[in-house]
N, C-alpha and C. Protein backbone atom coordinates (compact mmCIF):
# COMPACT_ATOMS: atom_id res chain seq x y z
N UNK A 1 -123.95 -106.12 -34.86
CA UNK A 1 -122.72 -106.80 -35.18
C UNK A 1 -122.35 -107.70 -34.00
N UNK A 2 -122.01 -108.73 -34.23
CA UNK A 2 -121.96 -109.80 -33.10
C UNK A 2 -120.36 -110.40 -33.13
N UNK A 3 -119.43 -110.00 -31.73
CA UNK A 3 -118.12 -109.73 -31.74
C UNK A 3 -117.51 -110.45 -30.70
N UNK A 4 -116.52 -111.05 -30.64
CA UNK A 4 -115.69 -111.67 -29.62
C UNK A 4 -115.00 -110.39 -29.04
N UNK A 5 -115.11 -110.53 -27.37
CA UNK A 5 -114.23 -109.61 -26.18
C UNK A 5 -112.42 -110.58 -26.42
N UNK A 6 -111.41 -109.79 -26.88
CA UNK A 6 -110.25 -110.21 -26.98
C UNK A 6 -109.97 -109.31 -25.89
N UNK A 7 -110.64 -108.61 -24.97
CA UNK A 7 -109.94 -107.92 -23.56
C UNK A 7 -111.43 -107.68 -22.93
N UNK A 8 -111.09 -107.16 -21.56
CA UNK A 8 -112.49 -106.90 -20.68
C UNK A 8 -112.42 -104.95 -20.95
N UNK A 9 -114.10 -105.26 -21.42
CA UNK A 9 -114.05 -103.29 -22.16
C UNK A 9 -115.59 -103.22 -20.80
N UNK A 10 -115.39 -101.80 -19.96
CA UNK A 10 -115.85 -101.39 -19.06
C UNK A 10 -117.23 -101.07 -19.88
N UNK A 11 -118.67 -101.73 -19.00
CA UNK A 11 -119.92 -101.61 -19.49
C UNK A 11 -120.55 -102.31 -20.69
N UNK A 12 -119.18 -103.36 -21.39
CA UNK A 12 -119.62 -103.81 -22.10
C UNK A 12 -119.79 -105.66 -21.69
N UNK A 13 -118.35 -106.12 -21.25
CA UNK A 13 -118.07 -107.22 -20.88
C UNK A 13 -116.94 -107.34 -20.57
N UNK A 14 -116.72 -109.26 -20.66
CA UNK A 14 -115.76 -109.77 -20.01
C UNK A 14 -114.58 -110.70 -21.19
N UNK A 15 -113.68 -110.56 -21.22
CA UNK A 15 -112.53 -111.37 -22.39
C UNK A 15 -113.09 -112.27 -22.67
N UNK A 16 -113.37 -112.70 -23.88
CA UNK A 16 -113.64 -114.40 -24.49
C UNK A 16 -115.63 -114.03 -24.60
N UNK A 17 -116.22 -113.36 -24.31
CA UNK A 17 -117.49 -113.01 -24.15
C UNK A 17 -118.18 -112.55 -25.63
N UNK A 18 -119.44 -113.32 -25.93
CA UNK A 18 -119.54 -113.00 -27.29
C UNK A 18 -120.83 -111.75 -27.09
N UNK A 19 -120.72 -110.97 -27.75
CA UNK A 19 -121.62 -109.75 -27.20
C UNK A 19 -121.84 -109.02 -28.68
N UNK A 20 -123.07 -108.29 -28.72
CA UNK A 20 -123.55 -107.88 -29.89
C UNK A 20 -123.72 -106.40 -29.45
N UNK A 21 -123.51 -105.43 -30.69
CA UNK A 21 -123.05 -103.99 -30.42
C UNK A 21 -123.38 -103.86 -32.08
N UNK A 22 -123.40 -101.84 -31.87
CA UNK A 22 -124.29 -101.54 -32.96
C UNK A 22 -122.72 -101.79 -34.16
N UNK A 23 -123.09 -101.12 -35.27
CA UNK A 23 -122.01 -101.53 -36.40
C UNK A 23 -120.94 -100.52 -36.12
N UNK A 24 -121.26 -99.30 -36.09
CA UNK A 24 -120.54 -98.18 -35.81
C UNK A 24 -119.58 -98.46 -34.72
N UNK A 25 -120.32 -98.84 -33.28
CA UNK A 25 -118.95 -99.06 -32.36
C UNK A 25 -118.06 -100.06 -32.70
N UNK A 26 -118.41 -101.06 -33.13
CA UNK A 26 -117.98 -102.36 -33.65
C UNK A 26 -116.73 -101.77 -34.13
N UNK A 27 -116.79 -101.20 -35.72
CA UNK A 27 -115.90 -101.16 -37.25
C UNK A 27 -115.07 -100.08 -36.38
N UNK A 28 -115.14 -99.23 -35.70
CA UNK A 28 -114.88 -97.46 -35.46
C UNK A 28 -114.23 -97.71 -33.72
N UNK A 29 -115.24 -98.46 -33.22
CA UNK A 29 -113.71 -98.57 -31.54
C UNK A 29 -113.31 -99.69 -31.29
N UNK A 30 -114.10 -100.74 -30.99
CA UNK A 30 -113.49 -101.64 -30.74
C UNK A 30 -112.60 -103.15 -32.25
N UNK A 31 -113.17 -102.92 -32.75
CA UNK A 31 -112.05 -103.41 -33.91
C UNK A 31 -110.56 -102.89 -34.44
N UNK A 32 -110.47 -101.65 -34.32
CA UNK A 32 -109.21 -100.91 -34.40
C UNK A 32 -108.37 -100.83 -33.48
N UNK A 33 -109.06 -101.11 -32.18
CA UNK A 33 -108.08 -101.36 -30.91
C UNK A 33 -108.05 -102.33 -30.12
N UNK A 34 -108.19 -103.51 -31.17
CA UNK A 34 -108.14 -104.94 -31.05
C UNK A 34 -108.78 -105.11 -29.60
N UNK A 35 -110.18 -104.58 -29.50
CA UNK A 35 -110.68 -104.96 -28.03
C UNK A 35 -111.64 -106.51 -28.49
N UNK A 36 -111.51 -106.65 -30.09
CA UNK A 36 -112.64 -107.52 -30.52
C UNK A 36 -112.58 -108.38 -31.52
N UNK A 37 -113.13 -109.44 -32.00
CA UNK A 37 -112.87 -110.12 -33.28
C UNK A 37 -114.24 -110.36 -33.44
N UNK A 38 -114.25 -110.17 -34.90
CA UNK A 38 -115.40 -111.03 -35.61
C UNK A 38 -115.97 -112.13 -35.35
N UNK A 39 -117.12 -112.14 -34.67
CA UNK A 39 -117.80 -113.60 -34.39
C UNK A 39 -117.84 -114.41 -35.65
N UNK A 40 -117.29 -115.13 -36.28
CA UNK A 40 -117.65 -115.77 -37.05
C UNK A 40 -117.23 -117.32 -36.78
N UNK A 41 -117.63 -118.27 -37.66
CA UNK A 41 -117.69 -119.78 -37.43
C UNK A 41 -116.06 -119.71 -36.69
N UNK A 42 -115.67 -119.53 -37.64
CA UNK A 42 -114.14 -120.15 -36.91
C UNK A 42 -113.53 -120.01 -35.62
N UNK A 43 -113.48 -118.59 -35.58
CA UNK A 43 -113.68 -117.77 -34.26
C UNK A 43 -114.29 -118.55 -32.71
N UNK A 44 -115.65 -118.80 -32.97
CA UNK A 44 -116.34 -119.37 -32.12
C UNK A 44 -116.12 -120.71 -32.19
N UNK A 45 -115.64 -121.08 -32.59
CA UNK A 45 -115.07 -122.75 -32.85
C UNK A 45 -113.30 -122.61 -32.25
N UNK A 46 -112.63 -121.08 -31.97
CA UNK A 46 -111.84 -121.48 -31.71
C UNK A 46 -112.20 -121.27 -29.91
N UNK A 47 -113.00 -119.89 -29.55
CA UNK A 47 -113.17 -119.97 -28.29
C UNK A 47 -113.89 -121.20 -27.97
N UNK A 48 -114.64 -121.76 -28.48
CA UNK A 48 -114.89 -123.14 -27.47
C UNK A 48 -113.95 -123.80 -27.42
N UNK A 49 -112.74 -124.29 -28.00
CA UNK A 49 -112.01 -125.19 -28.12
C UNK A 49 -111.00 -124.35 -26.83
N UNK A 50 -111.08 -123.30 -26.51
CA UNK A 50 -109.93 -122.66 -25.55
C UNK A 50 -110.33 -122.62 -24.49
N UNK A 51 -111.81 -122.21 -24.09
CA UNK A 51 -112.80 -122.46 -23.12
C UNK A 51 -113.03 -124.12 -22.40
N UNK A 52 -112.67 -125.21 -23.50
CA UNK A 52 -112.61 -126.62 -22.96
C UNK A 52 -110.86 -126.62 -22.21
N UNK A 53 -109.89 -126.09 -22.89
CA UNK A 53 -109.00 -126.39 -22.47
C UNK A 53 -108.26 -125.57 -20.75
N UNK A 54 -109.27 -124.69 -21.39
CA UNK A 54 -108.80 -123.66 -19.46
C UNK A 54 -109.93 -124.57 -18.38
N UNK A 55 -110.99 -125.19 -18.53
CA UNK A 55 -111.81 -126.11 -17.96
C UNK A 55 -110.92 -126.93 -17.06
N UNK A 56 -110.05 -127.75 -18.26
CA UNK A 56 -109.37 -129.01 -18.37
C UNK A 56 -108.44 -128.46 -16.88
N UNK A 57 -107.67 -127.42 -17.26
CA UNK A 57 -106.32 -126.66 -16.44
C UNK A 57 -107.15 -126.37 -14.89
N UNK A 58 -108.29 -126.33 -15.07
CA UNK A 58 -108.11 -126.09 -13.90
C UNK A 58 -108.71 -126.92 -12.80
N UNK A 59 -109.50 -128.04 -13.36
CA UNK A 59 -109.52 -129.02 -12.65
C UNK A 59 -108.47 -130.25 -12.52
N UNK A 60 -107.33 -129.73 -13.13
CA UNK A 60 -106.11 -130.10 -12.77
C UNK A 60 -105.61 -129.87 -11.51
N UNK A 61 -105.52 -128.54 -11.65
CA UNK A 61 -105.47 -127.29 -10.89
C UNK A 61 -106.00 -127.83 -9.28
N UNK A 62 -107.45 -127.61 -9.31
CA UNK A 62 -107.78 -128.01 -8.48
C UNK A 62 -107.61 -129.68 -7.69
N UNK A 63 -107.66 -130.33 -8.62
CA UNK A 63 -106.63 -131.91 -8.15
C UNK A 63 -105.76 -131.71 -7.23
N UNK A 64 -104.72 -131.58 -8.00
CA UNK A 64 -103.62 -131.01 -7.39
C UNK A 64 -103.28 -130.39 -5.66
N UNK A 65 -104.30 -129.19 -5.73
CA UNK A 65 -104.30 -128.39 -4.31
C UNK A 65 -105.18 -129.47 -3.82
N UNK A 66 -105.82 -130.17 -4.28
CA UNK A 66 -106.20 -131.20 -2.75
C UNK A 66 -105.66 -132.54 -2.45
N UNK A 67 -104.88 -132.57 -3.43
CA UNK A 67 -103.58 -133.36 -2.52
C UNK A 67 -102.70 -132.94 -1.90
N UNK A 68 -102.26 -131.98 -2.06
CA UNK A 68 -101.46 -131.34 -1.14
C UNK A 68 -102.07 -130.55 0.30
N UNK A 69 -103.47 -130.47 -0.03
CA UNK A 69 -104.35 -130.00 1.54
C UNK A 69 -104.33 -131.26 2.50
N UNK A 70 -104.76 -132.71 1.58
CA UNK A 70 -104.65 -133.75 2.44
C UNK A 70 -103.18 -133.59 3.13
N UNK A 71 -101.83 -133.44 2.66
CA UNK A 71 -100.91 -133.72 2.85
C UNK A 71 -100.58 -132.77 4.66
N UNK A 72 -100.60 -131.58 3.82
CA UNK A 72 -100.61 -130.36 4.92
C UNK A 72 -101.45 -130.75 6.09
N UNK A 73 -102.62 -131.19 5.81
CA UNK A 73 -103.53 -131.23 7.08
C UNK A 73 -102.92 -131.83 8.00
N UNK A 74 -102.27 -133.35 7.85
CA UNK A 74 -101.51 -134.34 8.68
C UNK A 74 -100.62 -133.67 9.31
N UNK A 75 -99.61 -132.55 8.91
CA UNK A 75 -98.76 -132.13 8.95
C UNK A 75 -98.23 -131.36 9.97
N UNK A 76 -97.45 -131.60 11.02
CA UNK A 76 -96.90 -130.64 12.07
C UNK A 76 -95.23 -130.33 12.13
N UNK A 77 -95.83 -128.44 12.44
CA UNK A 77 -94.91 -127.84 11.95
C UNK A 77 -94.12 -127.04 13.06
N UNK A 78 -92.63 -127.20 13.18
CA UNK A 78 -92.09 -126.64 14.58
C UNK A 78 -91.53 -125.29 14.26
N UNK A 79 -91.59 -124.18 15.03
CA UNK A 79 -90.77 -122.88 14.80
C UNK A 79 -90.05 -122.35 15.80
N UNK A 80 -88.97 -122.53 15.53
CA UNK A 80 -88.59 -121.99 16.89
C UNK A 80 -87.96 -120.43 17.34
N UNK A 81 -88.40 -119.44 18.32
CA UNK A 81 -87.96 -118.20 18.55
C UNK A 81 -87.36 -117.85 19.56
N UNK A 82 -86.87 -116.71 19.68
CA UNK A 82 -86.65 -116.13 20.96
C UNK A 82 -87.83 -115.89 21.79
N UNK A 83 -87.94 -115.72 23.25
CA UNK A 83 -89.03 -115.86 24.05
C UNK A 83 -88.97 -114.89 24.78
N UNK A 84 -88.95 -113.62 25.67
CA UNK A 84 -88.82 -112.98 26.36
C UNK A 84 -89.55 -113.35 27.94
N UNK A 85 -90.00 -112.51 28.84
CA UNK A 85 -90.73 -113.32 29.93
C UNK A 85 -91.86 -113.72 29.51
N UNK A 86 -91.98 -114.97 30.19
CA UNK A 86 -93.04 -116.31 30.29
C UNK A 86 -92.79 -116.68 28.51
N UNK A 87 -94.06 -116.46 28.17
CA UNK A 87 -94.36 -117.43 26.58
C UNK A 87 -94.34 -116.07 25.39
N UNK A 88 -94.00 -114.93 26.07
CA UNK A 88 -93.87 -114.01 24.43
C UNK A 88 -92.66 -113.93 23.64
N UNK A 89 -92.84 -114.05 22.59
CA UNK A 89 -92.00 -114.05 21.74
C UNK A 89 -91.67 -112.83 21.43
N UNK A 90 -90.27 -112.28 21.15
CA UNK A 90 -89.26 -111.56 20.64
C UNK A 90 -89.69 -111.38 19.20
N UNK A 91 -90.83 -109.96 18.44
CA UNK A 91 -91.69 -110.36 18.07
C UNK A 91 -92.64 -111.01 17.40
N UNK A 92 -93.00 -111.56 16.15
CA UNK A 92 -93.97 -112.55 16.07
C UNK A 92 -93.68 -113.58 14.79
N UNK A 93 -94.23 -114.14 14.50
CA UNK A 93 -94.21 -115.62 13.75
C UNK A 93 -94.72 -114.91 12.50
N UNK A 94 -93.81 -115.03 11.05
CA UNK A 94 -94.80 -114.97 9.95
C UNK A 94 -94.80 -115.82 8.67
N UNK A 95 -96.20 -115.39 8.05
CA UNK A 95 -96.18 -116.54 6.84
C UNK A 95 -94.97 -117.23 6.42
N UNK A 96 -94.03 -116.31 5.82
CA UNK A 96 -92.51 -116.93 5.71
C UNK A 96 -92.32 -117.56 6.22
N UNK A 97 -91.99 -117.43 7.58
CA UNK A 97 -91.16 -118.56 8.53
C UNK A 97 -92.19 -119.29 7.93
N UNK A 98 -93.18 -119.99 8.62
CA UNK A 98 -94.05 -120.86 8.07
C UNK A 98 -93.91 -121.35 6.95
N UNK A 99 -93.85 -120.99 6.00
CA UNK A 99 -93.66 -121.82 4.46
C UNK A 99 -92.37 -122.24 4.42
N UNK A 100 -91.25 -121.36 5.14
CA UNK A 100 -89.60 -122.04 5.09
C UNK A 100 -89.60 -123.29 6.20
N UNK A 101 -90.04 -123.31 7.01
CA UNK A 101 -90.20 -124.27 7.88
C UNK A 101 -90.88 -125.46 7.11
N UNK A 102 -91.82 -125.51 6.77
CA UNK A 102 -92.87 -126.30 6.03
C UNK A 102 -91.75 -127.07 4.79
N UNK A 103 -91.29 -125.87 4.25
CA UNK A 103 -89.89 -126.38 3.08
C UNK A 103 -88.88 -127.20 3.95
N UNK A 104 -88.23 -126.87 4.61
CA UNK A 104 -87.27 -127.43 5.37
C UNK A 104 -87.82 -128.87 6.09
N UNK A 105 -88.71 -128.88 7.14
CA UNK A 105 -89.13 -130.15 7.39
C UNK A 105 -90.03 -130.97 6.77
N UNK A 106 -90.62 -130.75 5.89
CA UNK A 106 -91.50 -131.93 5.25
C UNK A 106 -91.39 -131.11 3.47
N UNK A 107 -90.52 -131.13 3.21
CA UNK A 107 -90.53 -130.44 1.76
C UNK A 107 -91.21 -130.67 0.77
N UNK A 108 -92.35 -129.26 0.84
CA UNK A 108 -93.43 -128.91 0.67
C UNK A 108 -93.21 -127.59 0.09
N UNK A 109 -93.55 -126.99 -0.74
CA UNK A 109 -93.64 -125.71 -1.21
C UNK A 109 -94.51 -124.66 -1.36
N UNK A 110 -95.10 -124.00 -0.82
CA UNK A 110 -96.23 -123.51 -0.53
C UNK A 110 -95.96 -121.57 -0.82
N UNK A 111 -96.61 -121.20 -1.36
CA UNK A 111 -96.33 -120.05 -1.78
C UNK A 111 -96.86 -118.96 -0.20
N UNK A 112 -95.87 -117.92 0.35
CA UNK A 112 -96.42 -117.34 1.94
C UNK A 112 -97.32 -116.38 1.45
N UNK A 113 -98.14 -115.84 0.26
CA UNK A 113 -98.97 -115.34 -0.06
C UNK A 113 -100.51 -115.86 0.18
N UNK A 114 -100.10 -117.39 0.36
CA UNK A 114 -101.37 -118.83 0.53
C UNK A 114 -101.52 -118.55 2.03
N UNK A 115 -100.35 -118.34 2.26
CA UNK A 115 -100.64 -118.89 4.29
C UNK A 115 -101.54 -117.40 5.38
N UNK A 116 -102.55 -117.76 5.48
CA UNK A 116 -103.01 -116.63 6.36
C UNK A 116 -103.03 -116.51 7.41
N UNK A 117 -102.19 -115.90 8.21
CA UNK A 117 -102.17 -115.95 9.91
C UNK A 117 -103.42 -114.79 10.16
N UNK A 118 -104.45 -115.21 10.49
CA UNK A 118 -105.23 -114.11 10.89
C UNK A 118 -104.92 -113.13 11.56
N UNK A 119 -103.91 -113.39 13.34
CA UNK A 119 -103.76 -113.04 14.00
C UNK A 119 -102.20 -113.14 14.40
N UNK A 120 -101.60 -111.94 14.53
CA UNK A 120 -99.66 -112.11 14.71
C UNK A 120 -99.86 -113.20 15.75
N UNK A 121 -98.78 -114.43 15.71
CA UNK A 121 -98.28 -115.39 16.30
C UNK A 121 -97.43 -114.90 17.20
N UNK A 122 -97.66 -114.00 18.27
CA UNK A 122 -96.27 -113.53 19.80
C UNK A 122 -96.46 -114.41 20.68
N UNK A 123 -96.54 -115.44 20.78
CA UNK A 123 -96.41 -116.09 22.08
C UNK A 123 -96.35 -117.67 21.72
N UNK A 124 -95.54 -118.57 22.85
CA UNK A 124 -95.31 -120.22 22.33
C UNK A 124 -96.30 -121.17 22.21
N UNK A 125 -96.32 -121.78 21.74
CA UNK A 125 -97.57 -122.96 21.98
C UNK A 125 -98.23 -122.97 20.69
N UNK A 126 -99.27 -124.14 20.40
CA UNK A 126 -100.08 -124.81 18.98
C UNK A 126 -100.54 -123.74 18.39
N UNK A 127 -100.64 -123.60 17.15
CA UNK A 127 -101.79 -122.73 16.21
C UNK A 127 -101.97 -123.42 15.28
N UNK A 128 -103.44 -123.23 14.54
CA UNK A 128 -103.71 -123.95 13.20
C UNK A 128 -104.03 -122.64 12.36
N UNK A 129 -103.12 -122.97 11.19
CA UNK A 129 -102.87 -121.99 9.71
C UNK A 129 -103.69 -122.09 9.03
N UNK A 130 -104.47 -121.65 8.69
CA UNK A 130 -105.19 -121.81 7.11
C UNK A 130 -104.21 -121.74 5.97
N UNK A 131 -104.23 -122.47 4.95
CA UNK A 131 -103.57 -122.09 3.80
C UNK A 131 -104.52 -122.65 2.86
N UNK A 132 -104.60 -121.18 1.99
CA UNK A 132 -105.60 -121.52 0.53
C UNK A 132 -104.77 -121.68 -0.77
N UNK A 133 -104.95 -123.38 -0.64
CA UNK A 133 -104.45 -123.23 -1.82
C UNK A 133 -105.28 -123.30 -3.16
N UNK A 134 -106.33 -123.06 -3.29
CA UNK A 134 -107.10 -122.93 -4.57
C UNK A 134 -108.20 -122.36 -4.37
N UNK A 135 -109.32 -121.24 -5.00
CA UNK A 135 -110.18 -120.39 -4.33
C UNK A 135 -111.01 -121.71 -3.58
N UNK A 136 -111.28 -122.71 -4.33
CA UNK A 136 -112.29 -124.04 -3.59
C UNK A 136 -111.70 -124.87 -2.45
N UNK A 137 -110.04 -124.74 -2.48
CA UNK A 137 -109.37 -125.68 -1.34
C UNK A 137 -108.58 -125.10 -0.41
N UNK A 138 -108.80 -125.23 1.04
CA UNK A 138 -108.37 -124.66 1.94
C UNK A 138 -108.11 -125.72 2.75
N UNK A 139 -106.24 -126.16 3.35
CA UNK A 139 -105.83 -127.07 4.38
C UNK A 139 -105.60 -125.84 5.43
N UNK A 140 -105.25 -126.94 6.36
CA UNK A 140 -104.77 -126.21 7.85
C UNK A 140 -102.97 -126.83 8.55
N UNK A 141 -102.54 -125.96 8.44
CA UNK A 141 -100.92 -126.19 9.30
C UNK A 141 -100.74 -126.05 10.50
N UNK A 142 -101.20 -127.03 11.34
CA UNK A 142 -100.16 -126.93 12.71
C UNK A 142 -98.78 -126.74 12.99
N UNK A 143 -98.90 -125.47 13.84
CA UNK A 143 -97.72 -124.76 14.16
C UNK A 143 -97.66 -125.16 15.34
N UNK A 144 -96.30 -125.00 16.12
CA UNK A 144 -95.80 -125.37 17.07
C UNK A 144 -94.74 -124.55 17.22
N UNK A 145 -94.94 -123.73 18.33
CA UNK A 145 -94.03 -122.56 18.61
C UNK A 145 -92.66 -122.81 19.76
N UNK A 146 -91.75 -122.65 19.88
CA UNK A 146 -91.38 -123.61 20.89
C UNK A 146 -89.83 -122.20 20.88
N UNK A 147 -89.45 -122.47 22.02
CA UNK A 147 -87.92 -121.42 22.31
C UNK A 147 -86.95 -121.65 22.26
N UNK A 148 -86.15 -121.07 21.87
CA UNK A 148 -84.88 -121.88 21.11
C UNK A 148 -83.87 -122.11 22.32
């Protein structure tokens, strides 16, 4: 029996996946608990037509995050903290600040889930951010740490 995945079923596959299984599991598990639909013409005429359109979305998608990587890359970003002796900071710099800063001076919106500080920011002076914004596009944010 040859069946559309309407969910991801463990050992078998993946959602939208057309996969062939004996009749019994077919009619008896996965049809009754809507893990599946009938491959038939229409069916498969509708997953291609849904399969072109998530294509479409996400090389949108991806557009998109690389204009805004160009943008970010140019981009320098000031934060300012408390400092304790010499250059440590009162303690450290995070994604947040960074994306509110980023909002506030060059308004930009950047989700702080994107921004990865590898390493806590305690002390003043330059750093460059990675921020991913799409699994394929990754800019960089210059930070600039400075004491208030």
């Amino acid at each position: 029996m040859k069946l559309i995945l309407t969910r991801d079923v463990a050992d078998l596959g993946k959602a939208g996946q057309v996969v062939n299984v004996s009749d019994g599991y077919g009619r008896n598990f996965l049809l009754p608990r809507k893990l599946a639909i009938v491959a038939d013409a229409s069916a498969l005429a509708a997953l291609d037509k849904k399969r072109e359109i998530i294509e479409t979305k996400g090389e949108k998608m991806v557009e998109e995050a690389q204009e805004i990587a160009q943008k970010i890359d140019q981009l320098k970003v000031t934060i300012t903290g408390k400092a304790g002796s010499g250059t440590k900071l009162y303690g450290s710099v995070t994604s947040q600040e960074v994306a509110d800063a980023l909002v506030q001076q060059h308004s930009i919106s950047v989700d702080k889930r994107k921004i990865h500080i590898t390493e806590p920011i305690k002390s003043m002076g330059s750093f460059e951010v990675p921020v991913r914004l799409h699994h394929d596009v990754t800019a960089t944010i210059h930070v600039e740490v400075v004491e208030n």
